[in-house]
N, C-alpha and C. Protein backbone atom coordinates (compact mmCIF):
# COMPACT_ATOMS: atom_id res chain seq x y z
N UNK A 1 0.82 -1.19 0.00
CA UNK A 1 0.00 0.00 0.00
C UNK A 1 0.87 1.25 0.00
N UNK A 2 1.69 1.47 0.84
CA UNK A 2 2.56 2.67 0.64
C UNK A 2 3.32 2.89 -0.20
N UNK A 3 3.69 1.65 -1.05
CA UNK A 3 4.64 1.84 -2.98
C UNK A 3 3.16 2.28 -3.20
N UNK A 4 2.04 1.77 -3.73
CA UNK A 4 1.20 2.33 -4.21
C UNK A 4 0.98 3.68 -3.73
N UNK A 5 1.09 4.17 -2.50
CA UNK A 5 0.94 5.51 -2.32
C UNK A 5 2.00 6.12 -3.17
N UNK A 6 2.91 5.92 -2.63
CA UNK A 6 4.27 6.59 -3.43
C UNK A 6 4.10 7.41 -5.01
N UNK A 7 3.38 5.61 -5.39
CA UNK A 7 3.64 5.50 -6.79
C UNK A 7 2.11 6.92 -7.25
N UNK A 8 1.59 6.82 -6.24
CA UNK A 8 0.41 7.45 -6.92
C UNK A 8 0.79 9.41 -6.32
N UNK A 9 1.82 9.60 -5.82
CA UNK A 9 2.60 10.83 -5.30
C UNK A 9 3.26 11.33 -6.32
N UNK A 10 3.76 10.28 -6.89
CA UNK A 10 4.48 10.82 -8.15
C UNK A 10 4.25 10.66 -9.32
N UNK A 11 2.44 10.34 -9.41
CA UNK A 11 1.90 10.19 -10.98
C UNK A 11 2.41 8.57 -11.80
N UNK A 12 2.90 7.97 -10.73
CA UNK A 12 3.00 6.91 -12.02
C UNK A 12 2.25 6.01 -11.74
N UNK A 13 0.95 5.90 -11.36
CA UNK A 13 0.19 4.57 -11.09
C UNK A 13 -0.11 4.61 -12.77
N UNK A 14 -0.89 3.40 -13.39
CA UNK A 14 -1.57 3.43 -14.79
C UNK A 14 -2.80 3.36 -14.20
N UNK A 15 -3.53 4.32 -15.07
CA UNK A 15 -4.94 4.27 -15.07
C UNK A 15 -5.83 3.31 -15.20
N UNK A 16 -7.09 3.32 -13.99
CA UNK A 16 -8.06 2.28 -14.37
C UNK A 16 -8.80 2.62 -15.36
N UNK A 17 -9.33 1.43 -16.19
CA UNK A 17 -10.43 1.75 -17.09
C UNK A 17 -11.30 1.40 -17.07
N UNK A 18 -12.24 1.95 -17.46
CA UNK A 18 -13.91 1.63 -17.78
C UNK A 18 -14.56 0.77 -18.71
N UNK A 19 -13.86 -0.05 -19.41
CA UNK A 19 -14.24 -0.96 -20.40
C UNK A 19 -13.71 -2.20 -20.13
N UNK A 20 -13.72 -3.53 -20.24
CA UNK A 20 -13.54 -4.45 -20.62
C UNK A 20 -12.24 -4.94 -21.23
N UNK A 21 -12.36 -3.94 -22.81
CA UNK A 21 -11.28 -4.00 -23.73
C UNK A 21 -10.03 -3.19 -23.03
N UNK A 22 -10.26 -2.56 -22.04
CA UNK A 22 -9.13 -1.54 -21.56
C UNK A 22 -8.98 -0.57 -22.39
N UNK A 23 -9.37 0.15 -23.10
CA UNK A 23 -9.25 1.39 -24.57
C UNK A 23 -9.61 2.49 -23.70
N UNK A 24 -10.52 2.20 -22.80
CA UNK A 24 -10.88 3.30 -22.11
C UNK A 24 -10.71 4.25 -21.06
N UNK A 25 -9.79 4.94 -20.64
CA UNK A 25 -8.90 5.14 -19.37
C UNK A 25 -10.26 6.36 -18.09
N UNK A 26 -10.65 5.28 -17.04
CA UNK A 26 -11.04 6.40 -16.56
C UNK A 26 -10.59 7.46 -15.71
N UNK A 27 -11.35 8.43 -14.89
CA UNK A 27 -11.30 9.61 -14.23
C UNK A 27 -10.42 9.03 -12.97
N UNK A 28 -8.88 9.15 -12.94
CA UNK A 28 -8.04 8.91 -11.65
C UNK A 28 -8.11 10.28 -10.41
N UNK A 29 -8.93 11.62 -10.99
CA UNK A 29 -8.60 12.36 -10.42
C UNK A 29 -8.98 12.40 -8.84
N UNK A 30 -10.02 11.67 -8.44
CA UNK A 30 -10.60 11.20 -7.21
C UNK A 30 -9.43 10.77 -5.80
N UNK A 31 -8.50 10.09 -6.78
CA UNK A 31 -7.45 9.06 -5.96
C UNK A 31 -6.86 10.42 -4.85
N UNK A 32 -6.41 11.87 -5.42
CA UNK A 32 -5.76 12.52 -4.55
C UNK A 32 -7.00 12.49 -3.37
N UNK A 33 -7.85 12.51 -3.15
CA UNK A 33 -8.67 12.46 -1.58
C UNK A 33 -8.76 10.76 -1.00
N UNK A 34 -7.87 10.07 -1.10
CA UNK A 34 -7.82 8.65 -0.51
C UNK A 34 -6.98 8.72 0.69
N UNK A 35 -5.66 9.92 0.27
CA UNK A 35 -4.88 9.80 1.39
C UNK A 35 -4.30 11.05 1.60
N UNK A 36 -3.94 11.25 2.61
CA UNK A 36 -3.41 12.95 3.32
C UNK A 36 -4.25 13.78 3.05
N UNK A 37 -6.00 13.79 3.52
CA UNK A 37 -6.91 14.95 3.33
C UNK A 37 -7.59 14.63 4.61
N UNK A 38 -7.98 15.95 4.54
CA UNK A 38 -8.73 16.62 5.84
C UNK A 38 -9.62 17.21 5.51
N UNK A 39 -11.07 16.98 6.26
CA UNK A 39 -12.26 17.84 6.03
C UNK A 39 -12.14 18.92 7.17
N UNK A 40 -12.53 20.21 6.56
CA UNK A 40 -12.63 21.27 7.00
C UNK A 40 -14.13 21.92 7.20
N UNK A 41 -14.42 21.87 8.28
CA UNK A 41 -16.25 21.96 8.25
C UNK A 41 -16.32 23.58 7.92
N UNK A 42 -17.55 23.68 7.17
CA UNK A 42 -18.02 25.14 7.11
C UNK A 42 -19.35 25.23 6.97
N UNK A 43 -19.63 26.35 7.18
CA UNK A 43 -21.36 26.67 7.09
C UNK A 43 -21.74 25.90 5.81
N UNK A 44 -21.84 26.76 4.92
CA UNK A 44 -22.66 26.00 3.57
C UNK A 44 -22.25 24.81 2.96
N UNK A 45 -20.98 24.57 3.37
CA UNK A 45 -20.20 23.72 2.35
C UNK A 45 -18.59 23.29 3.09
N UNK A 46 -18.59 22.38 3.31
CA UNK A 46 -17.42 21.47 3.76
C UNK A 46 -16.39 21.93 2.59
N UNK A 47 -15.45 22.02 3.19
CA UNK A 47 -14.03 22.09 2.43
C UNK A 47 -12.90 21.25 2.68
N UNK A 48 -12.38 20.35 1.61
CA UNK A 48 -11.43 19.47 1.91
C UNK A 48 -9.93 20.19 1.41
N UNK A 49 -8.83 19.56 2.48
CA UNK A 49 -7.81 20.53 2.06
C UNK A 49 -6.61 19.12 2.26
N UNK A 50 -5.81 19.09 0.99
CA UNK A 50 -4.71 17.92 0.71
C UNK A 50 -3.66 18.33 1.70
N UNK A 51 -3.02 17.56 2.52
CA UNK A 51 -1.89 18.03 3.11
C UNK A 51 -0.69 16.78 2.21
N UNK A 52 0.10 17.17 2.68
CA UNK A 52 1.42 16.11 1.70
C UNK A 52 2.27 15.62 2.73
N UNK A 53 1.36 14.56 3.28
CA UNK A 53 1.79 13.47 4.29
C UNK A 53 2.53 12.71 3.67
N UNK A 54 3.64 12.33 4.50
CA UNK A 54 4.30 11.09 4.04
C UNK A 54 5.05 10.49 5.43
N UNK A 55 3.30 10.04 6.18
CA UNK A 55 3.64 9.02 7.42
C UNK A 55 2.30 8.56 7.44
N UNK A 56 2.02 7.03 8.62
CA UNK A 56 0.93 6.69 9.06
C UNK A 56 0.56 6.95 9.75
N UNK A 57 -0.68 7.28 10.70
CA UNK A 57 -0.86 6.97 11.97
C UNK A 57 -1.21 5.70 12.35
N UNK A 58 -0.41 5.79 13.87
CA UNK A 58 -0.93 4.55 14.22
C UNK A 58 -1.46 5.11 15.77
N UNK A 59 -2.39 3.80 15.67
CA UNK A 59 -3.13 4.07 17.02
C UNK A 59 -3.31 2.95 18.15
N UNK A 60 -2.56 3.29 19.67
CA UNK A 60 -2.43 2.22 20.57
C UNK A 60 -2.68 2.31 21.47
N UNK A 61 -3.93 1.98 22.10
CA UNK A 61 -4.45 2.41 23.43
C UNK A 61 -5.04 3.75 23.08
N UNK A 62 -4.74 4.62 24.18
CA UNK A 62 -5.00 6.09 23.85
C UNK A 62 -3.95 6.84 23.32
N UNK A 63 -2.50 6.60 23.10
CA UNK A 63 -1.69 6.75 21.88
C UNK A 63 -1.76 7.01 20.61
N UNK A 64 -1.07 8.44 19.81
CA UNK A 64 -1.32 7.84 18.60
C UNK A 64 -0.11 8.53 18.14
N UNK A 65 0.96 8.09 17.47
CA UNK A 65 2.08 8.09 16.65
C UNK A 65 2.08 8.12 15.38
N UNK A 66 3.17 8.50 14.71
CA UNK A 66 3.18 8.87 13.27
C UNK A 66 4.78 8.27 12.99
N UNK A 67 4.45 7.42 11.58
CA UNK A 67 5.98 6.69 11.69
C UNK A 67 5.74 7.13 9.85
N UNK A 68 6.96 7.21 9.52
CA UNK A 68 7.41 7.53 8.39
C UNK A 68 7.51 6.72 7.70
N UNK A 69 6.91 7.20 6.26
CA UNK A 69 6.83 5.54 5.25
C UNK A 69 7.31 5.87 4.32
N UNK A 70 7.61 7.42 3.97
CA UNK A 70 8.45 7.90 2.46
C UNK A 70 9.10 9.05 3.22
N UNK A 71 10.54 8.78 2.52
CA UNK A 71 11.48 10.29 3.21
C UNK A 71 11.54 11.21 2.22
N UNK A 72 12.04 12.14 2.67
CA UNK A 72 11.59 13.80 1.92
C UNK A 72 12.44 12.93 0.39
N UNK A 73 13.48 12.47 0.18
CA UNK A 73 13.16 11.60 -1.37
C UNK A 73 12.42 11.30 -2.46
N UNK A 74 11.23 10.77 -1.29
CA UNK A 74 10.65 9.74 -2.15
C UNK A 74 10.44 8.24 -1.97
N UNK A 75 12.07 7.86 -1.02
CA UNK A 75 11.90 6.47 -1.15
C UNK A 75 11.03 6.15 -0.38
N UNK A 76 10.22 4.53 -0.29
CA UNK A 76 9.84 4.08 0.45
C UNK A 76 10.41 3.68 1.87
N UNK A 77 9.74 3.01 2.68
CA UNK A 77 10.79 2.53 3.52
C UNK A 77 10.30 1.01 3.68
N UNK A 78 11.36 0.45 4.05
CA UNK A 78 10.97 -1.02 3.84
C UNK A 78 10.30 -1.82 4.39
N UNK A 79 9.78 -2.82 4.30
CA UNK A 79 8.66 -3.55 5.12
C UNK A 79 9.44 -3.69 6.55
N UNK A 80 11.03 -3.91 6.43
CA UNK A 80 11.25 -4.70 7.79
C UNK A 80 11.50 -3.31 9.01
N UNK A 81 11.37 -1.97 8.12
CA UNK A 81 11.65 -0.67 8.57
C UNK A 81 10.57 -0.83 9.76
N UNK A 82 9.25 -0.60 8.60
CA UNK A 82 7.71 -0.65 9.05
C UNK A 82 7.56 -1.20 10.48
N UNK A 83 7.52 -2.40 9.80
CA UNK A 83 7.29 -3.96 10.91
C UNK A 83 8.37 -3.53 12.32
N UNK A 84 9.52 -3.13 12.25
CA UNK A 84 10.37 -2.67 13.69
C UNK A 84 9.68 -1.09 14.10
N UNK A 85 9.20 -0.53 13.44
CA UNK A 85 8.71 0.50 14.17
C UNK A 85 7.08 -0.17 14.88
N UNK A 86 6.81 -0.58 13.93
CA UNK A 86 4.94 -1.23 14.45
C UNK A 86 5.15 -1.98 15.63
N UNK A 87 6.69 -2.93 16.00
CA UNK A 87 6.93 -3.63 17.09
C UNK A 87 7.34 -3.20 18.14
N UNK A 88 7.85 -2.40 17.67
CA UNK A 88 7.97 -1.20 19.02
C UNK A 88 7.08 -0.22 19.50
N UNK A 89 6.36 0.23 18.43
CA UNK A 89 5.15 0.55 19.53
C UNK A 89 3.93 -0.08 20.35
N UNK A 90 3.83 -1.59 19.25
CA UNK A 90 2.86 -2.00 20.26
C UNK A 90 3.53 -2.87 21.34
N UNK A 91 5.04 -2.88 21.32
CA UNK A 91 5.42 -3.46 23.02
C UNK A 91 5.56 -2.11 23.92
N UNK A 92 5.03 -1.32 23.54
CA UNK A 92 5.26 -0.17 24.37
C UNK A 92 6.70 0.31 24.70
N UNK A 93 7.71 0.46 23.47
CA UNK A 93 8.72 0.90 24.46
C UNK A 93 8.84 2.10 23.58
N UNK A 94 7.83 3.28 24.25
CA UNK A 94 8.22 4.73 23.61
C UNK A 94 9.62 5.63 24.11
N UNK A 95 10.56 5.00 24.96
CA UNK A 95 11.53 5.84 25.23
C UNK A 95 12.73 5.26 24.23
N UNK A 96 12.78 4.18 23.60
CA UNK A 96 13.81 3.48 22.22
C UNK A 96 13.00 3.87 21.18
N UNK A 97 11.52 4.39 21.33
CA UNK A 97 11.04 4.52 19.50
C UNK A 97 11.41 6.22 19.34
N UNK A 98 11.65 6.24 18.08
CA UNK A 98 11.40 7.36 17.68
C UNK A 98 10.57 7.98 16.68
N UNK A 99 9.17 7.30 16.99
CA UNK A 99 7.69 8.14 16.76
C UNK A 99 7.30 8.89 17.88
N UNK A 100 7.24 9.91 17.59
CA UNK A 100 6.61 11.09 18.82
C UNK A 100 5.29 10.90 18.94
N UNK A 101 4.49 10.58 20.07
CA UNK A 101 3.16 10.95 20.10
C UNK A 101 2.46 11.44 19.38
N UNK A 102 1.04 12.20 18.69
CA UNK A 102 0.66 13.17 18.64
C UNK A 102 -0.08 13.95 19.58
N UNK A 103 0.32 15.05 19.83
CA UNK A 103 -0.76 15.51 21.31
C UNK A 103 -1.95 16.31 20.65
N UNK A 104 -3.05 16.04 20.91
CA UNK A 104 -4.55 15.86 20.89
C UNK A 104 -5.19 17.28 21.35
């Protein structure tokens, strides 16, 4: 999921299509509100605004952390990156991780 994010950060996913035969490329423009958007409430009309995240949250207990999945690069980071940060927060040892909280 996060190469696919990546990939879709920097325009190179290929388009889905609407046909069968594949000839038909549809409307990808939707995909930018899947990830890093925020609704912004307003009187008449809700406003969504893209931020250019490139972390997850995660959420543990009443905890919630943000671990990095693409560096200011581009690159990804690797599954076994992932998986040692995800193991360290859910054994609880926030004084060896270095995901900061988010405070609320």
């Amino acid at each position: 999921m996060v190469r696919w994010f990546a990939g879709l950060h920097k325009q190179q996913i290929e388009p889905d299509f609407i046909d069968l035969k594949k000839t038909v490329p549809g409307c990808m423009e939707e995909y930018e509100y899947l990830f890093g958007v925020t609704r912004i409430p307003a009187q008449d009309i809700d406003h969504f605004v893209n931020v250019d995240s490139k972390h997850i949250a995660v959420i543990r207990g009443a905890d919630i952390f943000t671990v990095d999945v693409i560096d200011a690069n581009g690159a990804v980071a690797s599954e076994a990156a992932i998986k040692a940060a995800m193991d360290q927060i859910s054994a609880g040892i926030y004084f060896s991780c270095s995901y900061t909280p988010l405070v609320l």
